[in-house]
PDB file of N, CA and C in Angstrom:
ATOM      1  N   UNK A   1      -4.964  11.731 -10.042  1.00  0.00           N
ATOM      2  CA  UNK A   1      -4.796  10.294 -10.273  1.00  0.00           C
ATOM      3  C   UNK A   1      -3.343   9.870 -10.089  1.00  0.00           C
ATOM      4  N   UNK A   2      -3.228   8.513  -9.670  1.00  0.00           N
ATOM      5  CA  UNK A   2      -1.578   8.428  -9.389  1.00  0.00           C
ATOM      6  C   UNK A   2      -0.921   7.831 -10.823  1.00  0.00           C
ATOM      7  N   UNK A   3      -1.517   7.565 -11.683  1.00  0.00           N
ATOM      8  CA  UNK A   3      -0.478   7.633 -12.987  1.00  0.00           C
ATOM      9  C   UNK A   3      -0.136   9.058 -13.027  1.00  0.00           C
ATOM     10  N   UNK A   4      -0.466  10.172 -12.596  1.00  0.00           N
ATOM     11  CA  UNK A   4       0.166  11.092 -13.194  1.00  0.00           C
ATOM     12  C   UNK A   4       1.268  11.971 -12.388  1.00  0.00           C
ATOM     13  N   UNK A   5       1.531  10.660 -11.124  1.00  0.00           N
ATOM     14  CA  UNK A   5       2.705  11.092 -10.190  1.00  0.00           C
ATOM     15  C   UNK A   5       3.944  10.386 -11.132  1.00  0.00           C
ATOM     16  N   UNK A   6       3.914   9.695 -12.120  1.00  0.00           N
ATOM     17  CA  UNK A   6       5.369   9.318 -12.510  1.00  0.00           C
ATOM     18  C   UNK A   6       6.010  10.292 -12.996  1.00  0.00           C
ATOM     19  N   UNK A   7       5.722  11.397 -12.920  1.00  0.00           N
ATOM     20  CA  UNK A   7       6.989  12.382 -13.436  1.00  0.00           C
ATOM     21  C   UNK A   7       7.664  12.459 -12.986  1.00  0.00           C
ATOM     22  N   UNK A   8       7.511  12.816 -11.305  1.00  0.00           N
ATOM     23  CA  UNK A   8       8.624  12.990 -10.167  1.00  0.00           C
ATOM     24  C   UNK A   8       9.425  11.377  -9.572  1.00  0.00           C
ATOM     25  N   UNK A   9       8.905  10.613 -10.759  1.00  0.00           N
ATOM     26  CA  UNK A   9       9.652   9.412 -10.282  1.00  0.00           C
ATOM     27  C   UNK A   9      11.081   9.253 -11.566  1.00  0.00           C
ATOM     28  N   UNK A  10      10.678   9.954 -12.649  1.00  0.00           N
ATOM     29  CA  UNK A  10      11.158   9.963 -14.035  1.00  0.00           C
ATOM     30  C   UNK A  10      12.136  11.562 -13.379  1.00  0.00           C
ATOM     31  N   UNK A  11      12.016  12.286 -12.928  1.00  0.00           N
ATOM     32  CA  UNK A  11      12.962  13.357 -11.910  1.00  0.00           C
ATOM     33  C   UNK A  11      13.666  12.572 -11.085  1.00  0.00           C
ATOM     34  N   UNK A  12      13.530  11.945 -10.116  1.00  0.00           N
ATOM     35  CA  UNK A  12      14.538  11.072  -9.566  1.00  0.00           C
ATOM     36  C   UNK A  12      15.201  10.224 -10.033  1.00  0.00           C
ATOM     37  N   UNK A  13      14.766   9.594 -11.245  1.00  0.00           N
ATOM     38  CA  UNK A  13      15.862   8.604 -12.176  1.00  0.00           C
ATOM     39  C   UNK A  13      16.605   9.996 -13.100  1.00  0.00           C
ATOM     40  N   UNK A  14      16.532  11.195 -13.081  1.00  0.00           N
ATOM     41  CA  UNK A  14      16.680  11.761 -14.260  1.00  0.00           C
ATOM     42  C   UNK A  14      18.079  12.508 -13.326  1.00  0.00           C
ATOM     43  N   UNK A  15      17.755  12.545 -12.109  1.00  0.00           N
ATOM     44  CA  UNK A  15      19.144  13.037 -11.211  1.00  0.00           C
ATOM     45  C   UNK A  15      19.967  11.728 -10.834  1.00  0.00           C
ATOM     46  N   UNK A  16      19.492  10.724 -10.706  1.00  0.00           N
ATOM     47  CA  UNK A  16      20.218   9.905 -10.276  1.00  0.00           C
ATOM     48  C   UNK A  16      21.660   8.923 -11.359  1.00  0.00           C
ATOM     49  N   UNK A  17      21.378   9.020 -12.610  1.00  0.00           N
ATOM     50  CA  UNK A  17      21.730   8.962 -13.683  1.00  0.00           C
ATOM     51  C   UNK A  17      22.740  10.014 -13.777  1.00  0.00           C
ATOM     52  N   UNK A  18      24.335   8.868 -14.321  1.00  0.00           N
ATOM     53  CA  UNK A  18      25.581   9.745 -14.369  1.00  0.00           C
ATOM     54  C   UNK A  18      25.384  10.634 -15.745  1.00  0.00           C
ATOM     55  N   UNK A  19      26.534  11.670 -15.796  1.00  0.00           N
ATOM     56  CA  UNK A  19      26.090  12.417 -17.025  1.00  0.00           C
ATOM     57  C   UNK A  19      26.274  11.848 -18.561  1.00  0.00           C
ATOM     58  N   UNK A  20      27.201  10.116 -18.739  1.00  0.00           N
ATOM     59  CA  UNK A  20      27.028  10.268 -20.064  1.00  0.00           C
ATOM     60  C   UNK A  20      26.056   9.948 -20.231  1.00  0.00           C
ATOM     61  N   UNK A  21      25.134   8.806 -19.487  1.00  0.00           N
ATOM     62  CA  UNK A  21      23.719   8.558 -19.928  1.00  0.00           C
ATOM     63  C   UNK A  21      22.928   9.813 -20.000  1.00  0.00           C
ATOM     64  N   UNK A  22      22.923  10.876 -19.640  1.00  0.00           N
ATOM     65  CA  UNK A  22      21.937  11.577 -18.839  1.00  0.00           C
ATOM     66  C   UNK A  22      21.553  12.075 -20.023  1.00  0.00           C
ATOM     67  N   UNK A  23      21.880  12.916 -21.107  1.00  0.00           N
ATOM     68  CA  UNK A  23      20.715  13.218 -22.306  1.00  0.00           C
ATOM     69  C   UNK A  23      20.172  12.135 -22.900  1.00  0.00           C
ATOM     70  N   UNK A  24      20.534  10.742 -23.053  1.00  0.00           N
ATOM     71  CA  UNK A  24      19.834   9.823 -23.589  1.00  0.00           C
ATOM     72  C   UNK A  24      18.490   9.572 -22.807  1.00  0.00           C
ATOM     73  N   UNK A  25      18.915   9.520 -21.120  1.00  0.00           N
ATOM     74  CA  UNK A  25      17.564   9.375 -20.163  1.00  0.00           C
ATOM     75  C   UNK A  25      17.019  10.457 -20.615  1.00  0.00           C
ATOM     76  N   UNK A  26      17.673  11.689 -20.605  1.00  0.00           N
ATOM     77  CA  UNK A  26      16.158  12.415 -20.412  1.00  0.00           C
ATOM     78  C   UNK A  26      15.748  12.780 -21.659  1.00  0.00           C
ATOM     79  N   UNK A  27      15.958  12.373 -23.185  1.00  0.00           N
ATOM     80  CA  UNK A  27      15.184  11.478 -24.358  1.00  0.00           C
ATOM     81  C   UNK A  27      14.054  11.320 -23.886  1.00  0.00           C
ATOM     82  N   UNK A  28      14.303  10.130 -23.359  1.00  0.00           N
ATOM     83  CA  UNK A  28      13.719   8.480 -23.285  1.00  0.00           C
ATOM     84  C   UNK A  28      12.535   9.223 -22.331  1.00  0.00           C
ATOM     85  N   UNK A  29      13.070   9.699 -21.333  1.00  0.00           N
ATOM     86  CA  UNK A  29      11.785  10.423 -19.795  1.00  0.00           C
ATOM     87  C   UNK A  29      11.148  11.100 -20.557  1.00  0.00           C
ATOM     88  N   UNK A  30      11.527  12.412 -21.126  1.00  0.00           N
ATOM     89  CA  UNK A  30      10.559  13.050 -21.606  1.00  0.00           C
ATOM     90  C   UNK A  30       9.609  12.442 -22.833  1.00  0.00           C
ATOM     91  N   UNK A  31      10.057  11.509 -23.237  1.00  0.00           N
ATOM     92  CA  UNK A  31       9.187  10.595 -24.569  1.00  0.00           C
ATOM     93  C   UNK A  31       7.407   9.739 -23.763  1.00  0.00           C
ATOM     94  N   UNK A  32       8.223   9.414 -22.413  1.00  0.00           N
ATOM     95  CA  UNK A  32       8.045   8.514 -21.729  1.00  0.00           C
ATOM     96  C   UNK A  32       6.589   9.406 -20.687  1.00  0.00           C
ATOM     97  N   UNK A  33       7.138  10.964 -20.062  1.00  0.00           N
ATOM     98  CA  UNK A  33       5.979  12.047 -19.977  1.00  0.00           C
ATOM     99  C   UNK A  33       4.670  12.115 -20.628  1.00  0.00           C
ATOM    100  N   UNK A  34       5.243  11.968 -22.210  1.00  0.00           N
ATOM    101  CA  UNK A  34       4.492  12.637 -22.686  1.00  0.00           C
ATOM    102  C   UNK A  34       3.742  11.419 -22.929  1.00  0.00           C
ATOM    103  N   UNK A  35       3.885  10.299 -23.349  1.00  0.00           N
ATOM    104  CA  UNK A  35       3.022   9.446 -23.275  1.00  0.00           C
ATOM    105  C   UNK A  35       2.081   9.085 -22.204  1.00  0.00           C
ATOM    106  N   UNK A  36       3.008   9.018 -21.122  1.00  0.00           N
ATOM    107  CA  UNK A  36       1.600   8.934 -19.820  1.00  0.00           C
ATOM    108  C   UNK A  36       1.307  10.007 -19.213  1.00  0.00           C
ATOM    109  N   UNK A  37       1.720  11.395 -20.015  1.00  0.00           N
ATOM    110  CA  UNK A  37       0.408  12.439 -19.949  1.00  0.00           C
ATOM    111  C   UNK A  37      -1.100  12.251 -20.862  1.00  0.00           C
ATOM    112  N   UNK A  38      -0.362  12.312 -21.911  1.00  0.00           N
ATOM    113  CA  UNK A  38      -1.819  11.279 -22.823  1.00  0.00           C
ATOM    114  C   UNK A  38      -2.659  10.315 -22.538  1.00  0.00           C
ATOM    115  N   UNK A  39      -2.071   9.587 -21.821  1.00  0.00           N
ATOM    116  CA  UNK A  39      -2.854   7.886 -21.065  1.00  0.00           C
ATOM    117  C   UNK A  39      -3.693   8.437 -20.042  1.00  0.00           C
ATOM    118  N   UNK A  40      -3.315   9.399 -19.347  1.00  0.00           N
ATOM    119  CA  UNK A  40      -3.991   9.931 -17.889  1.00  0.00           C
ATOM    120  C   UNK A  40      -5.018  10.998 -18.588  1.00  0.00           C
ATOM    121  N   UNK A  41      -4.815  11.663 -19.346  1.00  0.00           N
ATOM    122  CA  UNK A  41      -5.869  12.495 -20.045  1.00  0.00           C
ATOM    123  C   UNK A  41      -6.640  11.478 -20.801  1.00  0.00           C
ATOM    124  N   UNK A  42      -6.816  10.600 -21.325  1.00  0.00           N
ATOM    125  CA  UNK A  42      -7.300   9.351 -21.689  1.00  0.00           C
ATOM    126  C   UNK A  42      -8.325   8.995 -20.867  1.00  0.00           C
ATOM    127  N   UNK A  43      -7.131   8.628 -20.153  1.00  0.00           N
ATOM    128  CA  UNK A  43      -8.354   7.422 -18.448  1.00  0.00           C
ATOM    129  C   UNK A  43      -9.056   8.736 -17.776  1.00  0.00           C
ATOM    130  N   UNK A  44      -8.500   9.640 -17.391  1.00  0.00           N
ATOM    131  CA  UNK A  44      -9.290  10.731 -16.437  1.00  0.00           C
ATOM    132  C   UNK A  44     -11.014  10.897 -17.827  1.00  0.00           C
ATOM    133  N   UNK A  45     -10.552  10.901 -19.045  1.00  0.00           N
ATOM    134  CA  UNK A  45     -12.077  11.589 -19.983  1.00  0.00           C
ATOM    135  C   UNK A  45     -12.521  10.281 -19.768  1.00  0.00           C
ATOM    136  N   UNK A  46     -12.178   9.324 -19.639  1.00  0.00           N
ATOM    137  CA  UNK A  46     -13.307   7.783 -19.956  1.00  0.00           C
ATOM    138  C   UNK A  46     -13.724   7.887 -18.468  1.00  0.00           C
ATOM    139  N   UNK A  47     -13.128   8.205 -17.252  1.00  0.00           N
ATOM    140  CA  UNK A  47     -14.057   7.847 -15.764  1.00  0.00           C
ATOM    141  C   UNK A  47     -15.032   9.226 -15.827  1.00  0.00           C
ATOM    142  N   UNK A  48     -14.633  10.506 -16.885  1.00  0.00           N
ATOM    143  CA  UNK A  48     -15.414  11.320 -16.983  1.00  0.00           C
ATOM    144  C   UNK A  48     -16.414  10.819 -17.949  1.00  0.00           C
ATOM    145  N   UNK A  49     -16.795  10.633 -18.610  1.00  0.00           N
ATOM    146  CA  UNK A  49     -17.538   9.729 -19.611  1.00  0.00           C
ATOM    147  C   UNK A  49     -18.499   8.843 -18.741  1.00  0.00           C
ATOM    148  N   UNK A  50     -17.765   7.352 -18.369  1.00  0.00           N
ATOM    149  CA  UNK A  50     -18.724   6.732 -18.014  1.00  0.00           C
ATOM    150  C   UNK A  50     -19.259   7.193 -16.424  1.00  0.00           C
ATOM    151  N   UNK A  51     -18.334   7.903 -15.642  1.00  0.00           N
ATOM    152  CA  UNK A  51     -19.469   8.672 -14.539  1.00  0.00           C
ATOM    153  C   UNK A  51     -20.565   9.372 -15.000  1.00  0.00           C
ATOM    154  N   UNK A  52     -20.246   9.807 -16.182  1.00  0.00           N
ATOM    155  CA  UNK A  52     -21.779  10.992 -16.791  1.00  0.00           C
ATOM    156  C   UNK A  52     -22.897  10.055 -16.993  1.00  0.00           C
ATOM    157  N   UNK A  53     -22.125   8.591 -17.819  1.00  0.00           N
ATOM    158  CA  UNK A  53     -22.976   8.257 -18.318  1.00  0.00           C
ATOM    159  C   UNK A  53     -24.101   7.387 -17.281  1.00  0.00           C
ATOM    160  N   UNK A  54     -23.543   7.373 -16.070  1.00  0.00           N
ATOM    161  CA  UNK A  54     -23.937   6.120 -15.001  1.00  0.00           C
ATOM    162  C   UNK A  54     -24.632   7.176 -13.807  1.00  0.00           C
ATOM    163  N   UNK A  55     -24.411   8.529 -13.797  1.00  0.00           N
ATOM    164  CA  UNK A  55     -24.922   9.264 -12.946  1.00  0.00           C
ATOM    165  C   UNK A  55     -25.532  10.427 -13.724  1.00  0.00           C
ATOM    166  N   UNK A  56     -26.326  10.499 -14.815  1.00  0.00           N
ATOM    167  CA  UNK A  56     -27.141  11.614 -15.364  1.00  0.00           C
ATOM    168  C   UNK A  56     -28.480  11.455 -14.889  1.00  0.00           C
TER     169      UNK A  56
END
């Protein structure tokens, strides 16, 4: 699913970012991972869900 390409977009802000910001970004990114790893494990079980439920 393509929500779960923002990591490598959260990697390119995470290099592009000078170093005093850079542990605050990558805080914030990895906070930011882990939440829309959850959202995508979320949405991926509900299209698993209602495909079961629409094709059994």
């Amino acid at each position: 699913m393509y929500f779960c390409k923002f990591e490598y977009y959260i990697d390119i802000i995470k290099f592009v970012y000078s170093d005093i910001y850079k542990s605050l970004y990558i805080a914030i990114c990895s906070i930011l991972v882990v939440i829309y790893k959850i959202v995508c494990r979320y949405i991926q079980t509900q299209i698993v869900f209602i495909s079961f439920y629409f094709y059994k």
